[in-house]
C-alpha atoms as a PDB file:
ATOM      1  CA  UNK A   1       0.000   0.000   0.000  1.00  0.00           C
ATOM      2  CA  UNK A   2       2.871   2.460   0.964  1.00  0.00           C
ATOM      3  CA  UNK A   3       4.657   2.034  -2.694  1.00  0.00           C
ATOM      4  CA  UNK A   4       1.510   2.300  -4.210  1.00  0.00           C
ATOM      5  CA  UNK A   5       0.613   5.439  -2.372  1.00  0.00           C
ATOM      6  CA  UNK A   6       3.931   6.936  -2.891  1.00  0.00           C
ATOM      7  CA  UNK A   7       3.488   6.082  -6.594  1.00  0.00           C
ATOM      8  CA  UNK A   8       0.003   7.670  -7.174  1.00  0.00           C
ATOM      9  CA  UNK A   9       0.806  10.617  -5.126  1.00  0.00           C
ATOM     10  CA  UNK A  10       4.381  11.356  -5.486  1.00  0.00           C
ATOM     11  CA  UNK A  11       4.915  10.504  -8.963  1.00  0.00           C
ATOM     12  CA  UNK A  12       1.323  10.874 -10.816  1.00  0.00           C
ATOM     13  CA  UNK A  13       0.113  14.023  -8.186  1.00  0.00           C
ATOM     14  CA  UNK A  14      -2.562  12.414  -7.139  1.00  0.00           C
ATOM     15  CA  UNK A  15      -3.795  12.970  -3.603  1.00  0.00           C
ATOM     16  CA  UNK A  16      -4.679  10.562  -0.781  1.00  0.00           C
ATOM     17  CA  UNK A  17      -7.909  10.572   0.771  1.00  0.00           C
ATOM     18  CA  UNK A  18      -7.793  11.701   4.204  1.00  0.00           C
ATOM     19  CA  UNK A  19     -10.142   9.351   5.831  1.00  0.00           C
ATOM     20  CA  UNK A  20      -7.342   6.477   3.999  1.00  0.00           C
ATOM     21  CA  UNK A  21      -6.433   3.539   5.821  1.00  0.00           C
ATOM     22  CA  UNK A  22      -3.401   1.328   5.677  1.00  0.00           C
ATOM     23  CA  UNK A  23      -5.652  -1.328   4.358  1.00  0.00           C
ATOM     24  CA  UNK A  24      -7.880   1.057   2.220  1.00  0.00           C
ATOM     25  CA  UNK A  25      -8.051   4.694   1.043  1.00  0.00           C
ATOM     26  CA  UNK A  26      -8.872   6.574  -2.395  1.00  0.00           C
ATOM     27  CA  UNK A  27      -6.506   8.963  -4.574  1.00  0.00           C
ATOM     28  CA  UNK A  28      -7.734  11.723  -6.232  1.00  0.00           C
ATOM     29  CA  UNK A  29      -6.593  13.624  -9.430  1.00  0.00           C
ATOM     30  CA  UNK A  30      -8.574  16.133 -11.263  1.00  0.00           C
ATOM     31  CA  UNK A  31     -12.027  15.194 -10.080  1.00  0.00           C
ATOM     32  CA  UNK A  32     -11.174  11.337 -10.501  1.00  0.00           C
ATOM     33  CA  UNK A  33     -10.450   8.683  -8.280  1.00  0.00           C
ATOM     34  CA  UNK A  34      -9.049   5.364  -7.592  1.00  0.00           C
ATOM     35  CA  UNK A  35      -9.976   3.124  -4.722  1.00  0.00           C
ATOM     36  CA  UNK A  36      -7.092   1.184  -3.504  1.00  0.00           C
ATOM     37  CA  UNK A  37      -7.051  -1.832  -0.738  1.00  0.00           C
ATOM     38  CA  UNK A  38      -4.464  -4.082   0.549  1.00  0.00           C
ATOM     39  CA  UNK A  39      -5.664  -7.473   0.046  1.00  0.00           C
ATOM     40  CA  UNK A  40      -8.011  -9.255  -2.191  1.00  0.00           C
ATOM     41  CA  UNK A  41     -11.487  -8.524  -0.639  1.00  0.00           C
ATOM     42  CA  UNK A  42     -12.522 -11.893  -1.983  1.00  0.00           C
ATOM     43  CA  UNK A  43     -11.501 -11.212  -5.521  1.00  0.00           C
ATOM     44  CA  UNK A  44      -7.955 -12.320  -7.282  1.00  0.00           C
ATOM     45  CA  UNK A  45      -5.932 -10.344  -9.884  1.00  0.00           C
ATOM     46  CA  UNK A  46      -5.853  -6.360 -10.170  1.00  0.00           C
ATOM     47  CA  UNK A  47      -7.419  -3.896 -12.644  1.00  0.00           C
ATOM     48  CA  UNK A  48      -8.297  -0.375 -12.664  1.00  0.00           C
ATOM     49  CA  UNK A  49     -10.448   1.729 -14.033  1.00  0.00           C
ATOM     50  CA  UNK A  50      -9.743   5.829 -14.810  1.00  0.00           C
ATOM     51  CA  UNK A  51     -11.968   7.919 -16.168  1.00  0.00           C
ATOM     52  CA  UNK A  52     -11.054  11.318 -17.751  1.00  0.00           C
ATOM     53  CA  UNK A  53     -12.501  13.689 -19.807  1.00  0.00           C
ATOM     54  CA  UNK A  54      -9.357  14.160 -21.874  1.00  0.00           C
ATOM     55  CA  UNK A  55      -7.010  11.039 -22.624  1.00  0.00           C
ATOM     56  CA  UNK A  56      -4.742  12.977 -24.156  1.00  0.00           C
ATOM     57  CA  UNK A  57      -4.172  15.176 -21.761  1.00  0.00           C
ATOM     58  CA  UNK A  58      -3.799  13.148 -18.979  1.00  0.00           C
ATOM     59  CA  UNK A  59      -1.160  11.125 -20.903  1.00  0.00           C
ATOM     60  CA  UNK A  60       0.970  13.625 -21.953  1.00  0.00           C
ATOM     61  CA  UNK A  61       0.796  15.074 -17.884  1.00  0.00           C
ATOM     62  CA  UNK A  62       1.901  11.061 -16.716  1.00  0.00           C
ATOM     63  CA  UNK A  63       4.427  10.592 -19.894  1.00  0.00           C
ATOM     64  CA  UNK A  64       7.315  11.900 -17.739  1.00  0.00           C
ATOM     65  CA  UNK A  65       6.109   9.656 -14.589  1.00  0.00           C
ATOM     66  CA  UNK A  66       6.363   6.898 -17.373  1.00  0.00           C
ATOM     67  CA  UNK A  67       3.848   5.197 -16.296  1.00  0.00           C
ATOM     68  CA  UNK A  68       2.991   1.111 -17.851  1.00  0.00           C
ATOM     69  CA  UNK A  69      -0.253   0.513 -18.898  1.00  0.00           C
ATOM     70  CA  UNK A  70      -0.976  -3.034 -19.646  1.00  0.00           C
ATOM     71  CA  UNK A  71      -3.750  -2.215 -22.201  1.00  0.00           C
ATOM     72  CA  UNK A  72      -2.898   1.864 -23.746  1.00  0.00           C
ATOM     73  CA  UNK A  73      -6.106   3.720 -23.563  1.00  0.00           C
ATOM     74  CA  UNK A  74      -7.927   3.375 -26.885  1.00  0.00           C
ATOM     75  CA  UNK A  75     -11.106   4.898 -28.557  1.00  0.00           C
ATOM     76  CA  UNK A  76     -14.451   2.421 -29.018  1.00  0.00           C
ATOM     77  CA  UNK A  77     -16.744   4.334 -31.321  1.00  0.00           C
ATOM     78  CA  UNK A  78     -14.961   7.358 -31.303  1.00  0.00           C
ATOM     79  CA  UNK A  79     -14.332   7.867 -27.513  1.00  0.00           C
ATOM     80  CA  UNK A  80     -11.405   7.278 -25.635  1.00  0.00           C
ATOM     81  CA  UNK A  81     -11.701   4.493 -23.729  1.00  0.00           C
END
């Protein structure tokens, strides 16, 4: 959780929650956030979900951070996905 915090908020300028946990606790960027927990909550394997209004944008502001994405964000009928 600690890497992972340092990560978001360090490196991508997100900012923790500040009712956060050690075990569970949402970053927020620009209106957006990300719900992160320490163990599996009865689910295996990890994925994540961001939604922003501009794609583009928010990639060229993480590019530096170099970020890896295990699927790049593509369009699907014309919006970014």
């Amino acid at each position: 959780m600690l890497a992972s915090l340092r990560y978001y908020v360090e490196v991508l300028g997100f900012q923790n929650a500040d009712w956060g946990t050690d075990d569970f606790t949402s970053v927020n960027r620009d209106g957006a956030g990300i719900y992160l927990c320490r163990g599996g909550q009865g689910q295996s394997g990890t994925w994540v979900w961001i939604g922003v209004e501009d794609v583009e944008l928010f990639m060229r502001s993480t590019r530096t951070a170099a970020p890896r994405f295990a699927i790049p964000p593509r369009t699907i009928r014309g919006r970014w996905r």
